[in-house]
N, C-alpha and C. Protein backbone atom coordinates (compact mmCIF):
# COMPACT_ATOMS: atom_id res chain seq x y z
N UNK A 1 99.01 63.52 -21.24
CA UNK A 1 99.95 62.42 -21.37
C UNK A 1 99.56 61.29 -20.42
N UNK A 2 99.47 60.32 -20.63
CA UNK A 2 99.33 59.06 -19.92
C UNK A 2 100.31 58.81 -19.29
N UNK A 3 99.77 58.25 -17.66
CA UNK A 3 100.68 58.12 -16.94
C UNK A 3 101.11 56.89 -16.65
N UNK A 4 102.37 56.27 -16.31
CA UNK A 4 103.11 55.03 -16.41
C UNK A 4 102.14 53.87 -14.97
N UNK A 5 102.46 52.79 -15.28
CA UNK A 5 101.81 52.07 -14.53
C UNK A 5 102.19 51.83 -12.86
N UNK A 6 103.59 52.79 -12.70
CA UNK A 6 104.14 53.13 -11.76
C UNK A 6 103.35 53.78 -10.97
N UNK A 7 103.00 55.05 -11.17
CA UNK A 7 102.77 56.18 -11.03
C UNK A 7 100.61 55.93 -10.80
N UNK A 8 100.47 55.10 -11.46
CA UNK A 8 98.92 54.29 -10.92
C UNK A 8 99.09 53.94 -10.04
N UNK A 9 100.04 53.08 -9.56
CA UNK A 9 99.82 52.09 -8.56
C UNK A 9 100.36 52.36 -7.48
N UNK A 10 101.19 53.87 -7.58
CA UNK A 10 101.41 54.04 -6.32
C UNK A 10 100.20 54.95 -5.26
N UNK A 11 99.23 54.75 -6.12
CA UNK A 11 97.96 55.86 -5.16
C UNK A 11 97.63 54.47 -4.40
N UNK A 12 97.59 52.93 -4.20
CA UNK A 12 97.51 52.32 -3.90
C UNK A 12 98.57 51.82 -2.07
N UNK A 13 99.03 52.34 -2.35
CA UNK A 13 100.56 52.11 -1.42
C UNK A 13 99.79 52.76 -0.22
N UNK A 14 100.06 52.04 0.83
CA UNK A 14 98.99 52.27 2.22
C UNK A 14 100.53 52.08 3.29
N UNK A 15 100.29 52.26 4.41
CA UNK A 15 101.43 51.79 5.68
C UNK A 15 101.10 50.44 6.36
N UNK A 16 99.21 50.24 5.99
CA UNK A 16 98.90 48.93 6.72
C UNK A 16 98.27 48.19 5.40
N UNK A 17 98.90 47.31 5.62
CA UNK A 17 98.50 46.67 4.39
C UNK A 17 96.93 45.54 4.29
N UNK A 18 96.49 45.65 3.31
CA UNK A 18 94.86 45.86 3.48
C UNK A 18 94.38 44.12 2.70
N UNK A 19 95.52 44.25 1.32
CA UNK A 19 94.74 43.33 0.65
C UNK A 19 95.99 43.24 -0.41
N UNK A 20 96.16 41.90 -1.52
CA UNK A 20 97.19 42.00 -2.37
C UNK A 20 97.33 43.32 -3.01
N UNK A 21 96.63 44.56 -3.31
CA UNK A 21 96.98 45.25 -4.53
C UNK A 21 97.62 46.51 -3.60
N UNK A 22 97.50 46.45 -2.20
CA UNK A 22 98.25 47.22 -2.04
C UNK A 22 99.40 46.85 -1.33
N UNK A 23 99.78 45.44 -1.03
CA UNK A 23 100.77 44.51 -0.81
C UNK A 23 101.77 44.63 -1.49
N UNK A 24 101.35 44.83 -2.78
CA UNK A 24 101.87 44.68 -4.26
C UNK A 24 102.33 46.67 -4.59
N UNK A 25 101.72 47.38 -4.49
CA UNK A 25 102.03 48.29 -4.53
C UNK A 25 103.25 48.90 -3.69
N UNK A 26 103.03 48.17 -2.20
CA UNK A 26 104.50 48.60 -1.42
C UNK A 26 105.26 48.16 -1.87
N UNK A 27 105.54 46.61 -2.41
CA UNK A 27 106.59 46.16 -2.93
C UNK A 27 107.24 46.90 -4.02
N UNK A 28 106.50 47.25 -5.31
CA UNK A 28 106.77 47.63 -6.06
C UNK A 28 107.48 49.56 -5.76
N UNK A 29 107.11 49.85 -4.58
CA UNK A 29 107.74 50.82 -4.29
C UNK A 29 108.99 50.97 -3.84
N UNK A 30 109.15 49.49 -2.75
CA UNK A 30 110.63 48.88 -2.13
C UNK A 30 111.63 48.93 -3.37
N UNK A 31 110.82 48.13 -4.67
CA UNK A 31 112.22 47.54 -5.42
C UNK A 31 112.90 48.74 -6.70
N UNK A 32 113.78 49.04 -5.99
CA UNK A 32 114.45 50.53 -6.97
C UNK A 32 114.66 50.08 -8.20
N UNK A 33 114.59 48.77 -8.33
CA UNK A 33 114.96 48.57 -10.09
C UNK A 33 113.58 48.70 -10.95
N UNK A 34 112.28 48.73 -10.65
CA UNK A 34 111.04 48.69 -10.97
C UNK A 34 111.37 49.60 -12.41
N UNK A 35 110.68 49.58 -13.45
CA UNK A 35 110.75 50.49 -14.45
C UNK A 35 109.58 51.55 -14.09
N UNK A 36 110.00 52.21 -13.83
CA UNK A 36 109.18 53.16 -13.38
C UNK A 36 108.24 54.46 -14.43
N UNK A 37 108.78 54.25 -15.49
CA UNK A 37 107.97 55.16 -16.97
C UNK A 37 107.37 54.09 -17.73
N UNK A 38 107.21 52.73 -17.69
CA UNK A 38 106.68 51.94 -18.70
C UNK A 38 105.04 52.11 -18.66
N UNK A 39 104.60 52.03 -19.89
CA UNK A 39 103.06 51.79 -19.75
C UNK A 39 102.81 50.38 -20.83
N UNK A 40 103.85 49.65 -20.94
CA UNK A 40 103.22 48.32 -21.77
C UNK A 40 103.18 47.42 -21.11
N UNK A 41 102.25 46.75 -21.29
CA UNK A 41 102.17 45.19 -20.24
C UNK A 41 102.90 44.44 -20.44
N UNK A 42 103.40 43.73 -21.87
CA UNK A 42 104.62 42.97 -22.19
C UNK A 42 105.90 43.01 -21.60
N UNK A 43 106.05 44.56 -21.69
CA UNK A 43 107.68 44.51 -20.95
C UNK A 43 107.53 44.97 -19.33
N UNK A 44 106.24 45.10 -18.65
CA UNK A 44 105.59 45.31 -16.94
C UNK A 44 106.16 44.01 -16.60
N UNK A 45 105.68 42.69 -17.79
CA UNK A 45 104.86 41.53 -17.50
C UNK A 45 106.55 40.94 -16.90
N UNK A 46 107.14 41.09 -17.99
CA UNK A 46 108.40 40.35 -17.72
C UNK A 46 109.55 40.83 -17.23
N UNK A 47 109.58 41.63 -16.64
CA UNK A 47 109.92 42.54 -15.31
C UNK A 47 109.86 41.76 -14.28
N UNK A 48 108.80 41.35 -13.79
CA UNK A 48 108.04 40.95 -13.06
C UNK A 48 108.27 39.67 -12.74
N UNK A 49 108.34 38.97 -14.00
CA UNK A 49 108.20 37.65 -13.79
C UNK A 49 110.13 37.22 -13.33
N UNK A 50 110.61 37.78 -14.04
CA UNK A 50 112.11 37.65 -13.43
C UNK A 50 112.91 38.52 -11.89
N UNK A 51 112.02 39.45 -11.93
CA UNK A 51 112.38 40.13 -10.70
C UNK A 51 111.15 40.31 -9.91
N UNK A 52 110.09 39.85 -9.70
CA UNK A 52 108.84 40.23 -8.60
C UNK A 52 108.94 39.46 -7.49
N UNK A 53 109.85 38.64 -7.25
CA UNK A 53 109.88 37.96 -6.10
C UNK A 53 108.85 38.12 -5.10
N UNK A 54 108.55 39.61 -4.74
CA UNK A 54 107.41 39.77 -4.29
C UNK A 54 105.93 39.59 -4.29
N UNK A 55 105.93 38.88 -5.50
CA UNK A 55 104.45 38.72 -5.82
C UNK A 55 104.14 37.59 -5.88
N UNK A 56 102.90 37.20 -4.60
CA UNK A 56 102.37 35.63 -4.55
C UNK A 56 101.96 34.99 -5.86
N UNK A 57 101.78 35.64 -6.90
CA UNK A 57 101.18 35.47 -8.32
C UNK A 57 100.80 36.23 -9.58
N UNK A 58 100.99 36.25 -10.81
CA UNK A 58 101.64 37.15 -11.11
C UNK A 58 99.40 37.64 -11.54
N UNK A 59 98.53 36.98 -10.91
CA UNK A 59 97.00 37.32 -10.91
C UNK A 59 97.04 38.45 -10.40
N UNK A 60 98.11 39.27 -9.36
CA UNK A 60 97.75 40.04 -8.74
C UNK A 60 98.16 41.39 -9.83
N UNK A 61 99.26 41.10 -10.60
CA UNK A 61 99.56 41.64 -11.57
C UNK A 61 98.43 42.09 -12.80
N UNK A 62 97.81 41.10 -12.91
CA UNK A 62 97.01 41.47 -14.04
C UNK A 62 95.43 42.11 -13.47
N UNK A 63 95.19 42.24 -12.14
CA UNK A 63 94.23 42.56 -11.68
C UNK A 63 94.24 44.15 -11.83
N UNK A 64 95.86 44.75 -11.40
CA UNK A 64 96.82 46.29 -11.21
C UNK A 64 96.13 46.51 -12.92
N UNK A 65 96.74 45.70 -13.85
CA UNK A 65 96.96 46.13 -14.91
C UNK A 65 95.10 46.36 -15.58
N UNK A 66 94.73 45.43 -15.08
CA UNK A 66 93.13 45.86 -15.43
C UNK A 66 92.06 46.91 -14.87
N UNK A 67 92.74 47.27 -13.51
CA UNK A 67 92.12 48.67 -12.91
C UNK A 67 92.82 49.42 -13.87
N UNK A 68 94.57 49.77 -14.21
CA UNK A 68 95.36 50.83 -14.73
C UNK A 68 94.48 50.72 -16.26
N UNK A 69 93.89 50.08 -17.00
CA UNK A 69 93.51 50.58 -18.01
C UNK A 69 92.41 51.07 -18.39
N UNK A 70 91.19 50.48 -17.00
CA UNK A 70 90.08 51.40 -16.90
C UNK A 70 90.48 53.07 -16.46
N UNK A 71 91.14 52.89 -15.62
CA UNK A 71 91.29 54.49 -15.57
C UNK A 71 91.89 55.18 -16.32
N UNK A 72 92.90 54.59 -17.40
CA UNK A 72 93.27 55.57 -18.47
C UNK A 72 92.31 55.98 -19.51
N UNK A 73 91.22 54.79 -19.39
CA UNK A 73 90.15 55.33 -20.58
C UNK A 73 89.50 56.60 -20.07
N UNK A 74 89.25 56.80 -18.80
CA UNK A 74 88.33 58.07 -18.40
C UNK A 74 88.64 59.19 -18.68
């Protein structure tokens, strides 16, 4: 079963923060409303765009989403 884009990005989540994707990963761990089972980008995307406050841009978003789909192909 493929795993949600949640659940990718939290192998990312560090204590010192390194660089946006794992900037982005703490955040996304902070905010309890996150959808946490989705794997579509459409409804990630606009999530995001109304509630990411956290995110300097939503580039950092599509960078997550382009590692998360190389590794689902493997």
């Amino acid at each position: 079963m493929r795993k949600s884009f949640y659940h990718f990005l939290m192998k990312y989540r560090q204590p010192k923060v390194t660089d946006s994707l794992t900037a982005f990963a703490n955040a996304v761990y902070e905010d309890h409303g996150f959808p946490k089972q989705l794997h579509q980008y459409d409804e990630l995307s606009s999530y995001l765009e109304l509630n990411g406050h956290y995110l300097e841009s939503m580039t950092i978003f599509d960078e997550a989403w382009e590692k998360y789909l190389v590794e689902e192909k493997e």
